[in-house]
N, C-alpha and C. Protein backbone atom coordinates (compact mmCIF):
# COMPACT_ATOMS: atom_id res chain seq x y z
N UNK A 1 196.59 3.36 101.50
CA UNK A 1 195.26 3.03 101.08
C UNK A 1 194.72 4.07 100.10
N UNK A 2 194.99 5.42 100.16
CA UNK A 2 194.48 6.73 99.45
C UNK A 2 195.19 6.29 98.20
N UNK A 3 196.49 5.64 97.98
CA UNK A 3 197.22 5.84 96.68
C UNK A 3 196.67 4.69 96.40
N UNK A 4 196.30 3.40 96.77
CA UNK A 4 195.69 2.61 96.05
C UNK A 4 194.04 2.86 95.53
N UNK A 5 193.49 3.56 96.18
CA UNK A 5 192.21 3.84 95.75
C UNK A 5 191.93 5.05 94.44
N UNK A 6 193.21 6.16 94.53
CA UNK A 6 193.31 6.83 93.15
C UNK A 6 194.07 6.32 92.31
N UNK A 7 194.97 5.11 92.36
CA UNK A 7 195.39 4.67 91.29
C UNK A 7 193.94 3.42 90.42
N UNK A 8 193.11 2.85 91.25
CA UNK A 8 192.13 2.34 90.75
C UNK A 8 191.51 3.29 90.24
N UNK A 9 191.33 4.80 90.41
CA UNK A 9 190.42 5.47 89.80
C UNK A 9 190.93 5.95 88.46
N UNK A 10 192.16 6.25 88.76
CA UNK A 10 193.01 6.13 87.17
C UNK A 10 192.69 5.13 86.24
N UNK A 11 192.67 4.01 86.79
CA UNK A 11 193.00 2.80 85.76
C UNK A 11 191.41 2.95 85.11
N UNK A 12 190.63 3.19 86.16
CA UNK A 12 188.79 3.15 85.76
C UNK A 12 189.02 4.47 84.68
N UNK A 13 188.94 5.49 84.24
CA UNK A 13 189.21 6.93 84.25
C UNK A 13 190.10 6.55 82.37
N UNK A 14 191.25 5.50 82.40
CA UNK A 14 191.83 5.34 81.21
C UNK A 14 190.77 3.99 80.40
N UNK A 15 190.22 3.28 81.11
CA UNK A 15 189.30 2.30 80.35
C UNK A 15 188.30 2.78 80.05
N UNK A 16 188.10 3.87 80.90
CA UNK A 16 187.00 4.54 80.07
C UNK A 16 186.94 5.69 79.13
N UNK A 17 188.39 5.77 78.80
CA UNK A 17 188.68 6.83 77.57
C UNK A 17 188.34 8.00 78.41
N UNK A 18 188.30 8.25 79.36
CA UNK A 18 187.99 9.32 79.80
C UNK A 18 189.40 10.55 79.58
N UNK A 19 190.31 9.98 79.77
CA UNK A 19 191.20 10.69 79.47
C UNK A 19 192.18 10.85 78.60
N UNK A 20 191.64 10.35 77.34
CA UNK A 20 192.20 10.75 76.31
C UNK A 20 191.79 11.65 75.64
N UNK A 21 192.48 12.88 74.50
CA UNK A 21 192.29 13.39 73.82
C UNK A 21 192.44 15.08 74.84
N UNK A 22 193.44 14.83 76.13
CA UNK A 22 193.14 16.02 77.20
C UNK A 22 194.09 17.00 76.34
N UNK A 23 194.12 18.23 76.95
CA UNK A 23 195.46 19.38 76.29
C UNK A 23 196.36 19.36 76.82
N UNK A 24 197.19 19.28 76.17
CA UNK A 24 198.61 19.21 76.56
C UNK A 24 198.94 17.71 76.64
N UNK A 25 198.15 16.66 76.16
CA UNK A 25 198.52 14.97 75.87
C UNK A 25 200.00 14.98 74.70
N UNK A 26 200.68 13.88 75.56
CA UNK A 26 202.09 13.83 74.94
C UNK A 26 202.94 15.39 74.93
N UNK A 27 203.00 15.72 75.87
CA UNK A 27 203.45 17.05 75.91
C UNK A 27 204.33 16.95 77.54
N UNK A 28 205.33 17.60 77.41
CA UNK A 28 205.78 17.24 78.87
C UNK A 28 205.40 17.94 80.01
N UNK A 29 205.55 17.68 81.14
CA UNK A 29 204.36 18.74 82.76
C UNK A 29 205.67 19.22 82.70
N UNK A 30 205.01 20.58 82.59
CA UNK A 30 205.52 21.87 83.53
C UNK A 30 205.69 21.54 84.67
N UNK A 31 206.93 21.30 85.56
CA UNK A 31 206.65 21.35 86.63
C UNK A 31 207.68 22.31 87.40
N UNK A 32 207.50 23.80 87.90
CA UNK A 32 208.40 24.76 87.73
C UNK A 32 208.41 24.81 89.64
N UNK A 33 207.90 24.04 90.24
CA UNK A 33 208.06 24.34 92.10
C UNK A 33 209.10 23.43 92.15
N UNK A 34 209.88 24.02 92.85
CA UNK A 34 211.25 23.90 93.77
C UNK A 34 210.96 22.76 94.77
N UNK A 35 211.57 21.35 94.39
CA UNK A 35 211.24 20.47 95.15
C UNK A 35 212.09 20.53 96.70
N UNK A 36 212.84 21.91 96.72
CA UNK A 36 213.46 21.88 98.33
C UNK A 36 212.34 23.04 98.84
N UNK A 37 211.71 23.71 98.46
CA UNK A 37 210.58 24.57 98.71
C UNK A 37 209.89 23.95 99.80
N UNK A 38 209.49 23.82 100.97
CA UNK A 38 208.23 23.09 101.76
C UNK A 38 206.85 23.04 101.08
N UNK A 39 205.88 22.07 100.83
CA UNK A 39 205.41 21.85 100.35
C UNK A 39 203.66 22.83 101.27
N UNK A 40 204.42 22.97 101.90
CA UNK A 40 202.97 24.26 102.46
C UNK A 40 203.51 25.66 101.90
N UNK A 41 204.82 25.80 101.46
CA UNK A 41 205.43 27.07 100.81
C UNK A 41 205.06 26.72 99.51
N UNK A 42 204.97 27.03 98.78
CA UNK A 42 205.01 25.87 97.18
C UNK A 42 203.81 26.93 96.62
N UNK A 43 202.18 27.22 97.17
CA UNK A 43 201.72 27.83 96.23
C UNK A 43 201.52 29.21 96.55
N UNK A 44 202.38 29.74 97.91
CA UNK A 44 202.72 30.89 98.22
C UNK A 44 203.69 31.46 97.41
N UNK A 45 204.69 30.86 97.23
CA UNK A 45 206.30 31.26 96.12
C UNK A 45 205.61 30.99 94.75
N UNK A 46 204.83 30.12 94.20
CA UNK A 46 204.27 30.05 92.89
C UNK A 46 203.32 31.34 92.81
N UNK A 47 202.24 32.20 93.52
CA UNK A 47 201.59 33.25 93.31
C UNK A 47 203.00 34.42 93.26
N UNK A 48 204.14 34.74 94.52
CA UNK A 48 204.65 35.55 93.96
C UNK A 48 205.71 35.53 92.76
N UNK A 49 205.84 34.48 92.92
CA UNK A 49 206.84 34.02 91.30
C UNK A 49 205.92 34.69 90.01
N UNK A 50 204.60 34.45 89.95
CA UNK A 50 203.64 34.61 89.24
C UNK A 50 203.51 36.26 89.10
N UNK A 51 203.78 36.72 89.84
CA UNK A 51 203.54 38.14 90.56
C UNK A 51 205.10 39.44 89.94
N UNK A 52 206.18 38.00 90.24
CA UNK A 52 207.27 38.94 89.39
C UNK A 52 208.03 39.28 90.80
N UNK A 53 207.81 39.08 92.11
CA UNK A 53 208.55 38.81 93.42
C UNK A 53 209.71 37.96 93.54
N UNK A 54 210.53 37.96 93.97
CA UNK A 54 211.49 36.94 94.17
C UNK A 54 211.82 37.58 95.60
N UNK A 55 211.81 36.13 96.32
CA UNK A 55 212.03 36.31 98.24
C UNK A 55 213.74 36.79 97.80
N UNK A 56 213.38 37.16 99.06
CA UNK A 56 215.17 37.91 99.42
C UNK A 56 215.95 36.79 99.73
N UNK A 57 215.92 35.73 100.47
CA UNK A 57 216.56 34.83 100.73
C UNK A 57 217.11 34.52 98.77
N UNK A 58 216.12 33.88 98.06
CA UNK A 58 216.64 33.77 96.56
C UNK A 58 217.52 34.83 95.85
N UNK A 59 217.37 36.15 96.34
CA UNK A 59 217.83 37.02 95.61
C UNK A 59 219.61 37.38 96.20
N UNK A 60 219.57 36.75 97.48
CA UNK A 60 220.84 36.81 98.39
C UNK A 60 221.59 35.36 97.79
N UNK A 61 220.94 34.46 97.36
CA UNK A 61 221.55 33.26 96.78
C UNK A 61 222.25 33.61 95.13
N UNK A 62 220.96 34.17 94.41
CA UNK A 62 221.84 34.95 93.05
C UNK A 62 222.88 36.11 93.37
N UNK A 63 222.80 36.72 94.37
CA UNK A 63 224.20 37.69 94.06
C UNK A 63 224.83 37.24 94.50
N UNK A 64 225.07 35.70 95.54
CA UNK A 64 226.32 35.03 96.17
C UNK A 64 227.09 34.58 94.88
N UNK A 65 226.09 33.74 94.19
CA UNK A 65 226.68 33.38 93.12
C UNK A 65 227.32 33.78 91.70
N UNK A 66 226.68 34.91 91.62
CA UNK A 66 227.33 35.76 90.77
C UNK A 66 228.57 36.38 91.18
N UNK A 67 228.60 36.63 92.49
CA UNK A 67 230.32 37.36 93.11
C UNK A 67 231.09 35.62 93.16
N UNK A 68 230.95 34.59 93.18
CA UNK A 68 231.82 33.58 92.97
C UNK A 68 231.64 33.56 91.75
N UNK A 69 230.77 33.79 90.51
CA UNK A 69 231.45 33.26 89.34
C UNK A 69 232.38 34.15 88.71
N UNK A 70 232.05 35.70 89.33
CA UNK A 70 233.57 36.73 88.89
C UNK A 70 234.40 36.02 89.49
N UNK A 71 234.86 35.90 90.78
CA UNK A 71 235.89 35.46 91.48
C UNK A 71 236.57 34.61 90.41
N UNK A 72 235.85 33.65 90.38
CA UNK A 72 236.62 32.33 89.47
C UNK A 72 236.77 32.57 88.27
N UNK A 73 236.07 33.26 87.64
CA UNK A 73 236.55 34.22 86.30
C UNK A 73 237.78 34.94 86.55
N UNK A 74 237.93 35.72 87.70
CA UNK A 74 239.23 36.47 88.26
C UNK A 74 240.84 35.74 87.93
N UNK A 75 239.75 34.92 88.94
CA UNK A 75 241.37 33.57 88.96
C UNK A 75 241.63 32.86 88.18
N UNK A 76 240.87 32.16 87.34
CA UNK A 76 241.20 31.93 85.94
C UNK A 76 241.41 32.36 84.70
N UNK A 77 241.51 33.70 84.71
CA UNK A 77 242.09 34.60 83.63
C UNK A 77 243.48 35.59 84.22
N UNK A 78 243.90 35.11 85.60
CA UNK A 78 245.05 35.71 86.35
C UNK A 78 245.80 34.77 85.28
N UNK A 79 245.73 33.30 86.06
CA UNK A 79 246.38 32.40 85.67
C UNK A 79 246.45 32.16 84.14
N UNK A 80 245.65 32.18 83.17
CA UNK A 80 246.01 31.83 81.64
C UNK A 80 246.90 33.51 81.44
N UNK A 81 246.56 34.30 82.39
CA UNK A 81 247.22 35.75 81.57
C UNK A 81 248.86 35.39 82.31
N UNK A 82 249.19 34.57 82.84
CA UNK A 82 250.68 34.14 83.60
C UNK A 82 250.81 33.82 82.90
N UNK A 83 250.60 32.15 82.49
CA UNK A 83 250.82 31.67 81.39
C UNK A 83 251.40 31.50 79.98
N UNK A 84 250.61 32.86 79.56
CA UNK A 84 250.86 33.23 78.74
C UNK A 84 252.16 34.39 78.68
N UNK A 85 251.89 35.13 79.08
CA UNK A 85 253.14 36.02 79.74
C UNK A 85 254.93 34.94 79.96
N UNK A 86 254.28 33.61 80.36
CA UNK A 86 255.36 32.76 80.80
C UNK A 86 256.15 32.61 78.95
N UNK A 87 255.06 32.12 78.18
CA UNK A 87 255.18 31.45 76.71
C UNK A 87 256.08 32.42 76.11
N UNK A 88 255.23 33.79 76.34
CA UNK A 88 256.20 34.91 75.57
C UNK A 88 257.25 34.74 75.73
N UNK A 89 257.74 34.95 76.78
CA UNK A 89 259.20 35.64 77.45
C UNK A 89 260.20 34.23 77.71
N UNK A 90 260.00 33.39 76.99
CA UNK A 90 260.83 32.40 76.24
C UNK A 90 261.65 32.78 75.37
């Protein structure tokens, strides 16, 4: 019932030009919150995001991932350096 009663207020709101000519019209939304974020977390992580904070949980997720993308950098430059080693010694 709430989404039908603000979508009538929209539709009232665009017939009445009310919302044209806003900032940022034809421009795409920012929309920078983490849709796996809980949505009661959302403008707690947006103030410290804002702030220059990053939770530890996030910061334990970037260095996981950075030690797997050496890894796989590891192992895929073992293997082309075999490889190659193989080509030579033909």
């Amino acid at each position: 019932m709430l989404e039908s009663i603000a979508e009538r207020r929209i539709g009232e709101a665009v017939a009445n030009g009310e919302l044209d000519n806003l900032p940022g019209a034809g421009k795409p939304l920012e929309l920078d919150d983490d849709p796996l974020v809980p949505e009661e977390l959302r403008l707690a992580y947006r103030i410290l995001k804002n702030a220059g904070y990053v939770p530890p949980e996030i910061e334990e997720l970037k260095s996981t991932g950075v030690r797997k993308l050496l890894l796989l950098e590891k192992r895929i430059g073992s293997r082309y350096y075999s490889k190659v080693i193989r080509k030579l010694g033909r």
